[in-house]
Protein backbone atom coordinates (compact mmCIF):
# COMPACT_ATOMS: atom_id res chain seq x y z
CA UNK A 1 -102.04 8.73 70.09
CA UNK A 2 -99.55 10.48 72.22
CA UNK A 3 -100.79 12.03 75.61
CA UNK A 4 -99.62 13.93 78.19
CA UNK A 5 -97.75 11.50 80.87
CA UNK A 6 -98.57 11.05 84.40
CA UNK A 7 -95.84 10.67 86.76
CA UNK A 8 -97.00 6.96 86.70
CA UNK A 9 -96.60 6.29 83.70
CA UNK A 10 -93.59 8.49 82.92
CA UNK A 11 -92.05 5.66 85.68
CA UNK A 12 -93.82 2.59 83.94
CA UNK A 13 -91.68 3.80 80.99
CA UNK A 14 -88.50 3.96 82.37
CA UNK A 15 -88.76 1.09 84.14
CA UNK A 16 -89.60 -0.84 80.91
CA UNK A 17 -86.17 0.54 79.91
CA UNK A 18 -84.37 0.25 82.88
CA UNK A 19 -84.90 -3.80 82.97
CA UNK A 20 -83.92 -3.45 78.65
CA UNK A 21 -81.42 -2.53 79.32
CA UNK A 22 -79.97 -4.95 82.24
CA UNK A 23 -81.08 -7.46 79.96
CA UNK A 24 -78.75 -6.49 76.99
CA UNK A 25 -76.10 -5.80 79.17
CA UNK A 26 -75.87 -9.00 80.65
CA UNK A 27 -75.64 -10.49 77.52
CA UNK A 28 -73.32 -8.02 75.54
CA UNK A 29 -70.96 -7.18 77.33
CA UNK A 30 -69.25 -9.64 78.97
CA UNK A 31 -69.65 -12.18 75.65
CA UNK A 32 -65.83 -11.63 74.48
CA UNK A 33 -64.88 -12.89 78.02
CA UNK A 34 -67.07 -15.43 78.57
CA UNK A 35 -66.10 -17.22 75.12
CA UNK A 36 -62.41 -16.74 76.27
CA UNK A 37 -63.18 -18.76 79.15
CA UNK A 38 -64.80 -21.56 77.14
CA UNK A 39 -61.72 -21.61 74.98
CA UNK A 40 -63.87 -20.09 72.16
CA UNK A 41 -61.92 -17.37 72.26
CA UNK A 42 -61.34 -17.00 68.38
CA UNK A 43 -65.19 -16.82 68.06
CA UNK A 44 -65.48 -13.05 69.67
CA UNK A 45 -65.29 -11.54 66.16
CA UNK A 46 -67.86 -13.38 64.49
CA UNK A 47 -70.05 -13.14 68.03
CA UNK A 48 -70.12 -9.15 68.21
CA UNK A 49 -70.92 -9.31 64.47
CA UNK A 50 -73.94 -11.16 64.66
CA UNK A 51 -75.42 -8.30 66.23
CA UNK A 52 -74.70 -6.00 63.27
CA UNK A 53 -75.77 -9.15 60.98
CA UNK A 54 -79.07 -9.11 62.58
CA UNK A 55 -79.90 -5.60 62.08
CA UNK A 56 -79.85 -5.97 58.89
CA UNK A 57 -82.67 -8.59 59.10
CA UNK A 58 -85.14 -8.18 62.02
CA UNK A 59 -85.53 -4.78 62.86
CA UNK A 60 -87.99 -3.70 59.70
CA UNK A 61 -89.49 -7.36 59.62
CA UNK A 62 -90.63 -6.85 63.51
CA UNK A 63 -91.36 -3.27 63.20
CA UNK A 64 -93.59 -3.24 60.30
CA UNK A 65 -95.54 -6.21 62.27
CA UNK A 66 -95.65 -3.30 65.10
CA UNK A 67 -97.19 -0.83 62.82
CA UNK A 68 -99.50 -2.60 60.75
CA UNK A 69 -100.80 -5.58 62.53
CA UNK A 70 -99.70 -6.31 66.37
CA UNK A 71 -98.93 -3.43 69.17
CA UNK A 72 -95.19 -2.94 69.58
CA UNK A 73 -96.18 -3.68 73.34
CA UNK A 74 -97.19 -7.50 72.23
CA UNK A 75 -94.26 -7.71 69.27
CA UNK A 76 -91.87 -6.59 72.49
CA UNK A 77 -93.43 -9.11 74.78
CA UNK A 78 -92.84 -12.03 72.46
CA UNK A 79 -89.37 -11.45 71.39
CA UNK A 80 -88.20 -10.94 75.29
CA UNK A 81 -89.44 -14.47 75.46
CA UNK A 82 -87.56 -15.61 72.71
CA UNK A 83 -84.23 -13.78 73.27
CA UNK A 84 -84.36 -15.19 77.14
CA UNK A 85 -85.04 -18.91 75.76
CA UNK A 86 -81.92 -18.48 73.41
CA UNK A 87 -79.80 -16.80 76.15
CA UNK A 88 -80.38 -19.81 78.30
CA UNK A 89 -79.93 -22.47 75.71
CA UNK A 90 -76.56 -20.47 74.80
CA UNK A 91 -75.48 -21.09 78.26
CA UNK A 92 -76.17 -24.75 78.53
CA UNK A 93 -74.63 -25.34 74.97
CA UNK A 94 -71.29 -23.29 76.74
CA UNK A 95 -71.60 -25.00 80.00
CA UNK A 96 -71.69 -28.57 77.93
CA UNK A 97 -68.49 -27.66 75.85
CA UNK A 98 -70.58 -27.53 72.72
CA UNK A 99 -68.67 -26.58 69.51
CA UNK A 100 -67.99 -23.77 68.73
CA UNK A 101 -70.06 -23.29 65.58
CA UNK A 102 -73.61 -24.19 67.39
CA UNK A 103 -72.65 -21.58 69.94
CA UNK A 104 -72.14 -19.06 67.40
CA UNK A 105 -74.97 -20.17 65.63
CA UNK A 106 -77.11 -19.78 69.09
CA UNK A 107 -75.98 -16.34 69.38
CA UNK A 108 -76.68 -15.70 66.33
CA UNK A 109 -80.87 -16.48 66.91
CA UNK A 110 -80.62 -14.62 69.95
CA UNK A 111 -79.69 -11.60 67.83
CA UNK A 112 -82.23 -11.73 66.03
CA UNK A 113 -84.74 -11.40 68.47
CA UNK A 114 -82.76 -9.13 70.98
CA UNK A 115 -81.79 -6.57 68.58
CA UNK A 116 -85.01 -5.30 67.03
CA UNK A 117 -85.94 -4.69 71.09
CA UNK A 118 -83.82 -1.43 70.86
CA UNK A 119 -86.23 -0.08 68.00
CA UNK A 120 -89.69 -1.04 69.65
CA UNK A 121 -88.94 0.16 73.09
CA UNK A 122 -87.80 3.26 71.74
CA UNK A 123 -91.56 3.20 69.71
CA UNK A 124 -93.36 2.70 72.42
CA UNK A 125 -91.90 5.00 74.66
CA UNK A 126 -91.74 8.04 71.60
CA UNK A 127 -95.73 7.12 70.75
CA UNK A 128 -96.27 7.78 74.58
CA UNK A 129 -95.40 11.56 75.24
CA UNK A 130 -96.54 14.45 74.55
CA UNK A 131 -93.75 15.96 74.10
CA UNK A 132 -90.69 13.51 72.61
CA UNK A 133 -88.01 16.13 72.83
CA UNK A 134 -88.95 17.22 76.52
CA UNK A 135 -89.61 13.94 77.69
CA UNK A 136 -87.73 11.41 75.75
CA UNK A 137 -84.17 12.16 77.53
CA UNK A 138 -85.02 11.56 81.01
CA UNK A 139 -86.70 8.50 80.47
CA UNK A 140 -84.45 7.30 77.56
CA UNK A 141 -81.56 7.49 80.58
CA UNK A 142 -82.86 5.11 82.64
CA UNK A 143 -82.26 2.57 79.94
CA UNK A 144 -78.33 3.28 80.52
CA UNK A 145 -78.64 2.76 83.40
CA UNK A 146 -80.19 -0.46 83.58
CA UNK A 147 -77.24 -0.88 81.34
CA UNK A 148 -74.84 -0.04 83.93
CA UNK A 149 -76.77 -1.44 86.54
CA UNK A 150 -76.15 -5.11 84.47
CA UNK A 151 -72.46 -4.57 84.06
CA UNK A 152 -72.58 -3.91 87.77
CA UNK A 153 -74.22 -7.16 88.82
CA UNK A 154 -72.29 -8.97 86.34
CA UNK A 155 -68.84 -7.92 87.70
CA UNK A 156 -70.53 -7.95 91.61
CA UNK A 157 -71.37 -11.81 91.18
CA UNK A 158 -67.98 -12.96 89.51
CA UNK A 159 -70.01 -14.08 86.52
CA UNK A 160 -67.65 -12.01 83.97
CA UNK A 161 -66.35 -14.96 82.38
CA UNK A 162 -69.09 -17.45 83.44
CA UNK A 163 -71.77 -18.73 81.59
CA UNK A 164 -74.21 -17.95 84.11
CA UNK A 165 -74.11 -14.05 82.73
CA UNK A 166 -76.32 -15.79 80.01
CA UNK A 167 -78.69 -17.44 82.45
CA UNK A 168 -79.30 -14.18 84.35
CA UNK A 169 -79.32 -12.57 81.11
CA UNK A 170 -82.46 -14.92 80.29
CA UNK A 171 -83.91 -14.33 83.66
CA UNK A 172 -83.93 -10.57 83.05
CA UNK A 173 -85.51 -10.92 79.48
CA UNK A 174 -88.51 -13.35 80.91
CA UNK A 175 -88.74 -10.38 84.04
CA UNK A 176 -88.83 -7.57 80.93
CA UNK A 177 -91.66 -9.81 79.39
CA UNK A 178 -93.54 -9.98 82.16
CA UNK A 179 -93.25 -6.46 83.26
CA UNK A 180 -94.68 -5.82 79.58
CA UNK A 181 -98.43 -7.42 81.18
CA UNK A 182 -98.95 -5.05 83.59
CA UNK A 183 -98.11 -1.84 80.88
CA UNK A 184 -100.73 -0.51 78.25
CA UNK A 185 -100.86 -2.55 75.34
CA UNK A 186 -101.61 0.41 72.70
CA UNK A 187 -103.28 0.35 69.12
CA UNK A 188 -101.85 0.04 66.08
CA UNK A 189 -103.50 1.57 62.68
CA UNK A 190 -106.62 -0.39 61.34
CA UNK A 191 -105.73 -3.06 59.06
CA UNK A 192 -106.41 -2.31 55.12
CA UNK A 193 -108.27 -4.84 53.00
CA UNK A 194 -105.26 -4.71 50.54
CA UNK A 195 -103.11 -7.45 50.47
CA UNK A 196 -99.72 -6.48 51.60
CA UNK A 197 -97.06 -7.33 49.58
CA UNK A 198 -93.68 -9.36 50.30
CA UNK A 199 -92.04 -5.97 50.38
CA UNK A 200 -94.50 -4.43 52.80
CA UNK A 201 -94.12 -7.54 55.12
CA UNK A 202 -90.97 -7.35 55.93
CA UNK A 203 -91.19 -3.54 56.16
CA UNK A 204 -88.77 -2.64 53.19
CA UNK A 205 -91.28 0.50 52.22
CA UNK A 206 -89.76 2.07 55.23
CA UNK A 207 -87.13 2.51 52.37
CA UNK A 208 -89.60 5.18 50.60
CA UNK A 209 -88.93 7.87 53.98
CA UNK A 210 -84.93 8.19 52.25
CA UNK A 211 -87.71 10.36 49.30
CA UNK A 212 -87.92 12.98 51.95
CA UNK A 213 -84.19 15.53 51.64
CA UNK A 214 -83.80 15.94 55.38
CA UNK A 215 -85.12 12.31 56.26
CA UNK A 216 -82.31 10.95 54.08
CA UNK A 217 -79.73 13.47 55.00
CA UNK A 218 -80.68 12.11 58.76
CA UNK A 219 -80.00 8.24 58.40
CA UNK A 220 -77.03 8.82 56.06
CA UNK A 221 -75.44 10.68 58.79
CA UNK A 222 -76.25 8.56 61.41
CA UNK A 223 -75.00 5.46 59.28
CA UNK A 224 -71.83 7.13 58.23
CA UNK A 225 -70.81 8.30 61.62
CA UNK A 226 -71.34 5.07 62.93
CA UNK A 227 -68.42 4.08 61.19
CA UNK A 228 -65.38 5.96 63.16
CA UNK A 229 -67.59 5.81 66.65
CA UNK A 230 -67.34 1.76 65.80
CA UNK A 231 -64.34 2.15 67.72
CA UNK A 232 -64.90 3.04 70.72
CA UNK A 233 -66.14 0.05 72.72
CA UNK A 234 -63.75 -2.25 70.90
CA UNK A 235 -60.15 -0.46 71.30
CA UNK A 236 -60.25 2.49 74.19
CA UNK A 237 -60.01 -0.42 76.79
CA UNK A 238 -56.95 -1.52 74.92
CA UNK A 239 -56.27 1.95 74.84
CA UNK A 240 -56.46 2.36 78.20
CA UNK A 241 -54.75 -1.18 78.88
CA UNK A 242 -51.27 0.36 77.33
CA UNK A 243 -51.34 3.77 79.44
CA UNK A 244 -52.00 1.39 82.52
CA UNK A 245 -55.38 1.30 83.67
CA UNK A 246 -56.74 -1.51 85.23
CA UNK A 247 -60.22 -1.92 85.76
CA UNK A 248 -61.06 -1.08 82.40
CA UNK A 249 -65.01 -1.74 82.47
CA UNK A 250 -65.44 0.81 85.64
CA UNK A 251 -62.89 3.33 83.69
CA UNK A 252 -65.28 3.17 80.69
CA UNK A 253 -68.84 3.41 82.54
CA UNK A 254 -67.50 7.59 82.86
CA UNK A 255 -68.70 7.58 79.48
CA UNK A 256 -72.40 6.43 80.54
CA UNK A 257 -72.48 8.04 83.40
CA UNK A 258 -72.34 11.65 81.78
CA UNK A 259 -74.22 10.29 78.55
CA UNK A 260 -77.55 9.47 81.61
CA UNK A 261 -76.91 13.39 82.82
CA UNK A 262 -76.86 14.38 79.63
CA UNK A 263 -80.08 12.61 78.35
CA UNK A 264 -81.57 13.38 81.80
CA UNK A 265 -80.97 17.34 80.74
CA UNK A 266 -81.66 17.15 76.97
CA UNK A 267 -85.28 17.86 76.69
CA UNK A 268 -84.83 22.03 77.97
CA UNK A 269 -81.63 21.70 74.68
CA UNK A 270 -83.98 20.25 72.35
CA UNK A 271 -86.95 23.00 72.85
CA UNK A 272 -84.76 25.64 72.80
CA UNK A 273 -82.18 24.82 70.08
CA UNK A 274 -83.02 23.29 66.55
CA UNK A 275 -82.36 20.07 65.57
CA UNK A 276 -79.54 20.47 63.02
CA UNK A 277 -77.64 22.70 66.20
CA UNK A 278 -78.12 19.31 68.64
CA UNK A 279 -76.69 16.88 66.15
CA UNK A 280 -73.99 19.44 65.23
CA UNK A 281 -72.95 19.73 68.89
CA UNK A 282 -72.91 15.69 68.90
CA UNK A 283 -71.02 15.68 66.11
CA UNK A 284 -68.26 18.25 67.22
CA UNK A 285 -68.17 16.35 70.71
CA UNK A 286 -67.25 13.26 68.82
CA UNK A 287 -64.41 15.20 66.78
CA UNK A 288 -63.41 16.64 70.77
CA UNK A 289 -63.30 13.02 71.96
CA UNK A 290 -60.57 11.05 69.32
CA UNK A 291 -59.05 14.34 69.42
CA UNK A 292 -58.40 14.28 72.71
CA UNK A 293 -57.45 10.18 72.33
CA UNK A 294 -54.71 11.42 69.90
CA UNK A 295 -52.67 12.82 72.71
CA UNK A 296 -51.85 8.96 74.12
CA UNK A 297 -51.94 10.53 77.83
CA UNK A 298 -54.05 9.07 80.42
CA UNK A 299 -56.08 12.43 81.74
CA UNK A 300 -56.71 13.24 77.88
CA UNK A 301 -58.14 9.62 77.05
CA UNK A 302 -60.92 9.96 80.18
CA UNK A 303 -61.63 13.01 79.08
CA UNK A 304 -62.26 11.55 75.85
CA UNK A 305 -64.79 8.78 77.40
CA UNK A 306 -66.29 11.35 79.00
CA UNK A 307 -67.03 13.19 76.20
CA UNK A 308 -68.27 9.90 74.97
CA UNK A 309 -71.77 10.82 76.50
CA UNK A 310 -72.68 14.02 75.01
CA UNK A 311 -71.59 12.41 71.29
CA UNK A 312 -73.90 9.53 71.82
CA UNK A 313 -76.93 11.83 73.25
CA UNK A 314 -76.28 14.30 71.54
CA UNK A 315 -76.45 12.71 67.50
CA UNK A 316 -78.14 9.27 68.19
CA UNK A 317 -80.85 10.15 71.03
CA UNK A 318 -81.48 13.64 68.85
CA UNK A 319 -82.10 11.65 65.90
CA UNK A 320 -84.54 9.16 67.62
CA UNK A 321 -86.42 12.15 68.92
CA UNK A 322 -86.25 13.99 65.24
CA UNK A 323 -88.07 10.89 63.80
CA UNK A 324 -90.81 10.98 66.63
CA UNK A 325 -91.39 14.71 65.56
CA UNK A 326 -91.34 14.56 61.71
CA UNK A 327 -92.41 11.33 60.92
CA UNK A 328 -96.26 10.24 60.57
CA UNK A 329 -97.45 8.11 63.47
CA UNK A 330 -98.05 5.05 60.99
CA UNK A 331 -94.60 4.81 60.26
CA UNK A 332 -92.67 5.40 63.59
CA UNK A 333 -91.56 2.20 64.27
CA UNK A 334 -90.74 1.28 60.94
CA UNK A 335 -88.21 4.54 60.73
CA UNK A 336 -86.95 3.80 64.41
CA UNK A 337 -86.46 -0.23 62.74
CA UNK A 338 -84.90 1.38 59.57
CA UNK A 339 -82.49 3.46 61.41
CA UNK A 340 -81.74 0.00 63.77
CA UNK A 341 -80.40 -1.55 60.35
CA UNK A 342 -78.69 1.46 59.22
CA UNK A 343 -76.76 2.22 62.34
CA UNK A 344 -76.53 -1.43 63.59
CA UNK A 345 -75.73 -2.97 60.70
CA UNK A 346 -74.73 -1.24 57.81
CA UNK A 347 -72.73 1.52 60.15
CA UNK A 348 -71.36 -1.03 62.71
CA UNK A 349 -70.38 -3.38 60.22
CA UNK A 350 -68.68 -1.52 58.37
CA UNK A 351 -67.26 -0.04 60.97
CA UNK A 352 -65.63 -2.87 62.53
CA UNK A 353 -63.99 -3.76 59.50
CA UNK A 354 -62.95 0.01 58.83
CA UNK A 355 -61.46 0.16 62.24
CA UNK A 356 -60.25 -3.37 62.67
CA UNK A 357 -58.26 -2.84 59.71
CA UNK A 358 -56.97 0.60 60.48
CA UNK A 359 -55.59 -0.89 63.47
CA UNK A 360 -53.80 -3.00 62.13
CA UNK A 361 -52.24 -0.68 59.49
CA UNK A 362 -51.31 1.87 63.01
CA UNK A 363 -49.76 -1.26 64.52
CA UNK A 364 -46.04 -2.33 63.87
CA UNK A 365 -44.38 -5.02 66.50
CA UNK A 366 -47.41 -5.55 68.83
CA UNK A 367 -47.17 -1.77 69.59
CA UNK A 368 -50.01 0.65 68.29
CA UNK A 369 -49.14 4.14 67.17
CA UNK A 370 -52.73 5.49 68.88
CA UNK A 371 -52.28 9.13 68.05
CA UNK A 372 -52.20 8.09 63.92
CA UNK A 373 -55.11 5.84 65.07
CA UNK A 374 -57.40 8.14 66.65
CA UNK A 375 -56.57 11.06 64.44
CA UNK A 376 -57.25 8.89 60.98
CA UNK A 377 -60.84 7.89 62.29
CA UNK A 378 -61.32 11.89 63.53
CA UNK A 379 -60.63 12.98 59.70
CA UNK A 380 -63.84 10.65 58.90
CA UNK A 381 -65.89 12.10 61.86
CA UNK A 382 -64.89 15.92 60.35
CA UNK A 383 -65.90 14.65 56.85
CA UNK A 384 -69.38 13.68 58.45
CA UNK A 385 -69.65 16.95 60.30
CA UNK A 386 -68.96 18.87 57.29
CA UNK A 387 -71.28 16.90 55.27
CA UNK A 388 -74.53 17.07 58.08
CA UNK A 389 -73.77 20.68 58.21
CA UNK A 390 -73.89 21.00 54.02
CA UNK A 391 -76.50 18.97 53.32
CA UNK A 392 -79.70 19.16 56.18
CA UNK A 393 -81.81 22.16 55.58
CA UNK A 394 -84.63 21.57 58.36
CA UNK A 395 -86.96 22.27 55.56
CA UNK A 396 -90.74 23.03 57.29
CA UNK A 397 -92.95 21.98 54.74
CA UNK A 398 -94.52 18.48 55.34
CA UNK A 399 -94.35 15.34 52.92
CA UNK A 400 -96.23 12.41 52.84
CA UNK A 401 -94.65 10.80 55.30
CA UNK A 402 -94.45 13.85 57.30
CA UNK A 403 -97.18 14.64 60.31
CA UNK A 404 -98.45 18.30 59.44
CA UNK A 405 -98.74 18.90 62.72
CA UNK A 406 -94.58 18.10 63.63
CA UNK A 407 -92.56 20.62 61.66
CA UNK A 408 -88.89 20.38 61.67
């Protein structure tokens, strides 16, 4: 039942997300070096993919467990253990010149524990205050920067291309687990005498919420703009690489760094504006940002990554905090799960390819034409725009897997 926060708690909360996310961090981003290093270079692909491949897998299976039968606290507890087991196997297997299918296949299991962590600590934090859209954004922020706190550490060690990011990665995944004993554990809805079905189990009735017009006009946006923002992490460094900046990682942590003042700021937005004017704003400062790419000079492409963090906030963090609002408390962590596999894994997939491909088409002689690039992906950004703006109505009355008492 939500509550009104203390200031205790309201820092028990962000601290749970501050360690989250130094834990992914650690893990994610260096990865594509690290495997260079290990001469497993040609396995990068196929190792940022297996986050996408498991959200389309573990994020309803663990979040229906986290509605119907175990608090998300426990469900959260248990896969920090498993993800920091697997990151430090990982490393071993790296550090013993293992092949590099096992590797893969090691990143792989640590994917599927690690990623449904994104939808349960958002749960747990959303089921927690009193108010998710005054709230949510200043302690959603501290899980960026844990994020950037991670990178930090990473590059302040030397471990960027060293196997040992995995280890501390694993140390900072058993810490997040044990920080989980001395939080709240929660409730979760009394268990029905009905057998649950196979369905049910593995949470694919979240799939019923898409019934509900504005609930499905909400995850199809946030899947399809997932596509053309696939880019971002993958090609502005290279982006940046050919207009001469070095440093790449510190260039691109601009973009967090106004996306944590942004969340940090969002709750006063979100009670004063509705929610289709938020995600419209998101979705225009994502149309600003590749725009502003297209021009292939250097002051125009930071501006860009700045504008990275008001795009994020903005559409994804809005979204999280529209499903806290209009969706029953039985179901929250099943719709935070369901958008997980949307975004993550239909969205990012697909994006990857999209953009990969794209690329490729923009590139002639080693030399990418990165005004056609950018400006391609902002025509599918503008058709998602268009289509959010069409299509939500912010209808008020409740359906059945609506809370009465959250209108739109």
């Amino acid at each position: 039942m939500e509550q009104q926060l203390t200031r205790t708690q309201r820092l028990e909360l962000m601290a749970l997300l501050f360690l989250h996310g130094m834990a992914l961090s650690a893990w994610f981003v260096p990865m594509g070096t690290v495997l260079q290093a290990a001469g497993l270079g040609s396995w990068t692909p196929y190792a940022f993919a297996a986050s996408a491949i498991a959200a389309f897998l573990s994020p309803l299976f663990f979040g229906a467990m986290a509605d119907r039968s175990v608090p998300p606290m426990k469900v959260l507890r248990w896969v920090c253990i498993g993800s920091g087991v697997l990151s430090i196997i990982t490393a071993l297997a790296l550090k013993q010149n293992l092949q590099g299918t096992m590797v893969w296949g090691l990143i792989q299991l640590q994917a599927l524990l690690s990623v449904p962590t994104n939808s349960l600590s958002g749960s747990i934090v959303l089921s927690r205050v009193a108010s998710s859209h005054g709230q949510f954004g200043a302690i959603r922020a501290m899980g960026t920067a844990g994020w950037m706190t991670g990178c930090w550490i990473v590059s302040g060690l030397h471990m960027d291309a060293s196997p040992n990011t995995f280890l501390l990665s694993g140390a900072l995944w058993f810490a997040l687990s044990a920080y989980t004993l001395m939080l709240p554990i929660g409730t979760v809805q009394a268990p029905s005498s009905t057998r649950l079905t196979l369905r049910q189990r593995f949470g694919l009735d979240a799939l019923t919420l898409l019934k509900d017009h504005d609930h499905r006009v909400i995850f199809i946006t946030a899947t399809l703009i997932a596509v053309p923002f696939a880019a971002f992490y993958p090609y502005t460094p290279t982006h940046m690489k050919d207009l001469g900046f070095q440093r790449t990682s510190a260039w691109m942590s601009i973009g967090q760094v106004f996306e944590v003042a942004i969340m940090l700021s969002i709750g006063g937005v979100m009670v004063d504006w509705p929610v289709k004017r938020v995600i419209l704003v998101g979705l225009f400062c994502g149309l600003l940002r590749y725009l502003f790419y297209a021009f292939d000079g250097p002051l125009p492409l930071m501006v860009g990554v700045a504008l990275h963090g008001l795009a994020f906030t903005f559409t994804y963090i809005s979204i999280q905090i529209y499903l806290a609002r209009r969706i029953a408390t039985q179901w929250r962590a099943r719709a935070q799960a369901l958008l997980s596999l949307l975004v993550g894994g239909v969205g990012n997939l697909t994006g990857y390819l999209i953009t990969g491909t794209w690329l490729s088409w923009c590139t002639q002689d080693t030399t990418v034409d990165w005004s056609q690039y950018w400006i391609g992906l902002d025509l599918l950004v503008l058709a998602v725009l268009i289509y959010f703006a069409w299509s939500y109505h912010g209808q008020k009355e409740p359906s059945q897997t609506v809370s009465p008492s959250n209108p739109a």
